[in-house]
C-alpha atoms as a PDB file:
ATOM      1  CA  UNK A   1     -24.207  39.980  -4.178  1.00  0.00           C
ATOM      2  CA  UNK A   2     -21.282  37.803  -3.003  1.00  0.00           C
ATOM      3  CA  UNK A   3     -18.451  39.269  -2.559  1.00  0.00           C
ATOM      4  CA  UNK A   4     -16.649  36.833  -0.809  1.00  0.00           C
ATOM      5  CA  UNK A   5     -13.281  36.276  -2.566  1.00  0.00           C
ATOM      6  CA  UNK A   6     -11.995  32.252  -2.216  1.00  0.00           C
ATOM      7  CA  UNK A   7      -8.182  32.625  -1.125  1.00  0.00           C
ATOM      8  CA  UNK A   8      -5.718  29.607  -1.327  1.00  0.00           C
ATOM      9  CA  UNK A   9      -7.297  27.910   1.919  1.00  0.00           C
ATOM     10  CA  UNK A  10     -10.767  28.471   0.566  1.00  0.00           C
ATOM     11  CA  UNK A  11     -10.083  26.583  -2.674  1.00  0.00           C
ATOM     12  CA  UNK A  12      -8.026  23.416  -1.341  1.00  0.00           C
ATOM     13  CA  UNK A  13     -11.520  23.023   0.993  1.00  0.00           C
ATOM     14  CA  UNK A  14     -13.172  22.908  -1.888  1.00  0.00           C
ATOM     15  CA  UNK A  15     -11.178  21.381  -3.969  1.00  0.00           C
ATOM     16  CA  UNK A  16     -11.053  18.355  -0.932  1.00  0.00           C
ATOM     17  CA  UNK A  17     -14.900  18.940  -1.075  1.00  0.00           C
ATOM     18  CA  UNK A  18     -15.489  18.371  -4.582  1.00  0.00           C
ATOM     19  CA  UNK A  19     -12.982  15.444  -4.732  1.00  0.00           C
ATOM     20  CA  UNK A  20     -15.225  13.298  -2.042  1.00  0.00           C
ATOM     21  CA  UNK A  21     -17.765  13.676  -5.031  1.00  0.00           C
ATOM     22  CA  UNK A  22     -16.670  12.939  -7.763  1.00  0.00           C
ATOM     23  CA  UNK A  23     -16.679   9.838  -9.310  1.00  0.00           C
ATOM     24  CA  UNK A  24     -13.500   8.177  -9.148  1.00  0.00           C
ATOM     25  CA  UNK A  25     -13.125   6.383 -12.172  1.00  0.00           C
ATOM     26  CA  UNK A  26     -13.130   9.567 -13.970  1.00  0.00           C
ATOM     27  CA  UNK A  27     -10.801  11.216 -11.834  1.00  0.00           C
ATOM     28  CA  UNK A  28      -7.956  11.124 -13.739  1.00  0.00           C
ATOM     29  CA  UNK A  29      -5.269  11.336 -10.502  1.00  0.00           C
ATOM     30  CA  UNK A  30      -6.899   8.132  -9.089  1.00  0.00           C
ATOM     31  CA  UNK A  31      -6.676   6.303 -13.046  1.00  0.00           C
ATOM     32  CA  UNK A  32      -3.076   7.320 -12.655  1.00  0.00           C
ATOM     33  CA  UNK A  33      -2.748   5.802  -9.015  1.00  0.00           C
ATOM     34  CA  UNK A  34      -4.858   2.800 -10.308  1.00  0.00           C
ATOM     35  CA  UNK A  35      -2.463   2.270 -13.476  1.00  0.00           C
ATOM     36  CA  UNK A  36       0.923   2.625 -11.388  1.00  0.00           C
ATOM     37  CA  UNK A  37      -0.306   0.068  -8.938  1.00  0.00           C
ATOM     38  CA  UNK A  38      -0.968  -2.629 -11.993  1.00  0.00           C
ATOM     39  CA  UNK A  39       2.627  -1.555 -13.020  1.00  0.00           C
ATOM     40  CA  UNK A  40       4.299  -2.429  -9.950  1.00  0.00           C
ATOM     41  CA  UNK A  41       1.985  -4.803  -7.988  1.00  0.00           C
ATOM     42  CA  UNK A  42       2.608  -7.712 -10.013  1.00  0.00           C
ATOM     43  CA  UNK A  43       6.017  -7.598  -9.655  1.00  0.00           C
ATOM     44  CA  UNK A  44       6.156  -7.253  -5.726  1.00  0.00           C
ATOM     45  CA  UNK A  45       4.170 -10.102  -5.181  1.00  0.00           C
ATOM     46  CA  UNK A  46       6.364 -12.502  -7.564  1.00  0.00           C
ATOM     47  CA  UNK A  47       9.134 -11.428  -5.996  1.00  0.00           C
ATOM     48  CA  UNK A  48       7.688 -11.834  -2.166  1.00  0.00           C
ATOM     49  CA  UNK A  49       6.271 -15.149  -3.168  1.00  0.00           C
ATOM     50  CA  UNK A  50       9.205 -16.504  -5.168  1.00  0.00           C
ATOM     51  CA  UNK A  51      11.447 -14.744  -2.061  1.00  0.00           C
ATOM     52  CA  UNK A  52       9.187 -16.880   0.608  1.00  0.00           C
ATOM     53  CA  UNK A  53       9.274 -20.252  -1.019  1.00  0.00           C
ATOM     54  CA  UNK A  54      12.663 -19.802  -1.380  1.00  0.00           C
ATOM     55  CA  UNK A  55      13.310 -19.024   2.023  1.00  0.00           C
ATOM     56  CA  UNK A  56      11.263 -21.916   3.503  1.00  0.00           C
ATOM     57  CA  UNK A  57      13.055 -24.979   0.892  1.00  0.00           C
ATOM     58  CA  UNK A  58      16.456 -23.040   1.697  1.00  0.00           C
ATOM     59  CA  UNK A  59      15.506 -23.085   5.435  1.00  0.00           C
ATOM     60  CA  UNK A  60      14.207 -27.066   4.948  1.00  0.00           C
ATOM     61  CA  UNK A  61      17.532 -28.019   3.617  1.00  0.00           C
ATOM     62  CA  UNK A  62      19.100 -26.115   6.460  1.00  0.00           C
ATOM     63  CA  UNK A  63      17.335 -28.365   9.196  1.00  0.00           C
ATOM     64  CA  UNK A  64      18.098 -30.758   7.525  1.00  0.00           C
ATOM     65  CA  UNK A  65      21.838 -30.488   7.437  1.00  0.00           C
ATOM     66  CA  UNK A  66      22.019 -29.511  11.452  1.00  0.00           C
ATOM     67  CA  UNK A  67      19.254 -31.485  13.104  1.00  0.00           C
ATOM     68  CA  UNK A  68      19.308 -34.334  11.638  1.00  0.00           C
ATOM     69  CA  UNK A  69      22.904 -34.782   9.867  1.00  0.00           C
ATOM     70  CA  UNK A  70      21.592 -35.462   6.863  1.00  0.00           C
ATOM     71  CA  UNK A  71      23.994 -33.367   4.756  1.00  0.00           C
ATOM     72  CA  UNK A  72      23.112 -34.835   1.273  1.00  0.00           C
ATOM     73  CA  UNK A  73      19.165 -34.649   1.409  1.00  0.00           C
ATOM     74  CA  UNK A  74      19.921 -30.897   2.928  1.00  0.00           C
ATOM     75  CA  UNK A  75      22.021 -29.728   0.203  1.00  0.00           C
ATOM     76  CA  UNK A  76      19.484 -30.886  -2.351  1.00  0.00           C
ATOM     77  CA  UNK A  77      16.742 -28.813  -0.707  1.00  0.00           C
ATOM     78  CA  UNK A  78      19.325 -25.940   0.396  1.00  0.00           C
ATOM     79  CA  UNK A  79      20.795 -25.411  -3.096  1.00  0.00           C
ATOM     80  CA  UNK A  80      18.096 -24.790  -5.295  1.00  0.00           C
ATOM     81  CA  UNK A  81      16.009 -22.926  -2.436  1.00  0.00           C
ATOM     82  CA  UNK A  82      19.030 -20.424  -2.697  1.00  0.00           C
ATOM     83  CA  UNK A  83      18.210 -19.840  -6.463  1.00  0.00           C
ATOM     84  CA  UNK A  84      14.596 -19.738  -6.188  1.00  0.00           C
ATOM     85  CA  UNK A  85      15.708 -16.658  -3.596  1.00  0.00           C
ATOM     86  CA  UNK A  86      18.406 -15.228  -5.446  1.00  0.00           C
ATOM     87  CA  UNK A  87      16.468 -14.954  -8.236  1.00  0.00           C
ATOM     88  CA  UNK A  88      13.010 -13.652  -6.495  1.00  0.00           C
ATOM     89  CA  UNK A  89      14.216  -9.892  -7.234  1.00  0.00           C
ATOM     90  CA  UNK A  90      15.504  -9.976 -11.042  1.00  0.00           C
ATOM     91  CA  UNK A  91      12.049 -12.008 -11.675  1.00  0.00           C
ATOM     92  CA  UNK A  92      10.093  -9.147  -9.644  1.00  0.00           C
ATOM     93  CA  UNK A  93      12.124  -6.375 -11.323  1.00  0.00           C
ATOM     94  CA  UNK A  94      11.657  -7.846 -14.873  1.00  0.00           C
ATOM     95  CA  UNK A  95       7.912  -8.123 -14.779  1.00  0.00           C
ATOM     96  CA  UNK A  96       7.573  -4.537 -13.468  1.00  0.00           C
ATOM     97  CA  UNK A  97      10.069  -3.846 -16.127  1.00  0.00           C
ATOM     98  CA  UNK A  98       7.540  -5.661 -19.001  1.00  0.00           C
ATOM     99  CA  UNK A  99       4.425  -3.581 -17.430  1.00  0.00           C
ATOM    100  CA  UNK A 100       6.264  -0.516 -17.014  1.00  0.00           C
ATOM    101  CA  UNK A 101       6.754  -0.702 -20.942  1.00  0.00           C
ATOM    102  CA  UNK A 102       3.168  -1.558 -21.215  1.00  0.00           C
ATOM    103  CA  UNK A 103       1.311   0.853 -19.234  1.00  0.00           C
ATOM    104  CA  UNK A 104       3.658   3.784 -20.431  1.00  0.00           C
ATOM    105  CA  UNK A 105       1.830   5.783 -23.126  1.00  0.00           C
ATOM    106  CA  UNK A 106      -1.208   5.742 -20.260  1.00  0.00           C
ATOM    107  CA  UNK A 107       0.636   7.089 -17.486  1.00  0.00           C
ATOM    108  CA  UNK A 108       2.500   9.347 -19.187  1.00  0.00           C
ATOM    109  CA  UNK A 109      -0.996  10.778 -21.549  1.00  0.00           C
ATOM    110  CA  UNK A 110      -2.703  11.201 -17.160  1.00  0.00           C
ATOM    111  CA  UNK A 111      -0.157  12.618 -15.618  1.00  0.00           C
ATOM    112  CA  UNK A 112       0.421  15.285 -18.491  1.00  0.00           C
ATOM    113  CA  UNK A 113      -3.232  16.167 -18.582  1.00  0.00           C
ATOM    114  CA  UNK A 114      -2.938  16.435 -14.887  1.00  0.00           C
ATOM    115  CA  UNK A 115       0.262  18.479 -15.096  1.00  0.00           C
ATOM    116  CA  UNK A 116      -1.326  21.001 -17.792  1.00  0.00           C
ATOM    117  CA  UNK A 117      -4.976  21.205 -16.461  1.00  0.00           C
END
């Protein structure tokens, strides 16, 4: 009756195909997607906020110190604006670092059923 035989092309169309209907929270590659970007999200935006503030009280103190010759009031803005930036990354790092920990068993249980399926 059909003897059309699906090569490689044929069955990444309809594996595409069958994708665009499925339902994504059962998809296990898009759980695993999902669960990687609650691993590492937090982290990136503690570290981008953290790195902004930082950047703006550093770059206060800065004005301070060269527009207006107010050396003292600029080095107590400057200085700890410097550690609130310093430290953006090693915060970032160690919350992705806690989640990573967290989410772990879950990752690694999706993408070994996706590996072995």
């Amino acid at each position: 009756m059909n003897d059309h035989i699906a090569n490689e092309q044929d069955r990444n169309d309809a594996d595409r195909i069958r994708r665009q209907y499925a339902n994504p929270e059962t998809d296990p590659m898009n759980q695993l997607r999902k669960l990687d970007d609650a691993v590492k999200r937090p982290g990136l935006i503690a570290s981008l906020t953290l790195g902004i503030i930082g950047t703006l009280v550093m770059g206060a103190g800065m004005a301070l110190v060269m527009s207006y010759d107010n050396m003292t009031l600029g080095l107590v803005l400057g200085i700890p604006g410097l550690i609130i930036l310093a430290a953006a990354y090693p915060i970032g790092r160690a919350i992705t670092s806690q989640r990573k920990a967290r989410y772990a068993d879950d990752i690694l249980r999706l993408s070994n059923q996706i590996l072995h399926s």
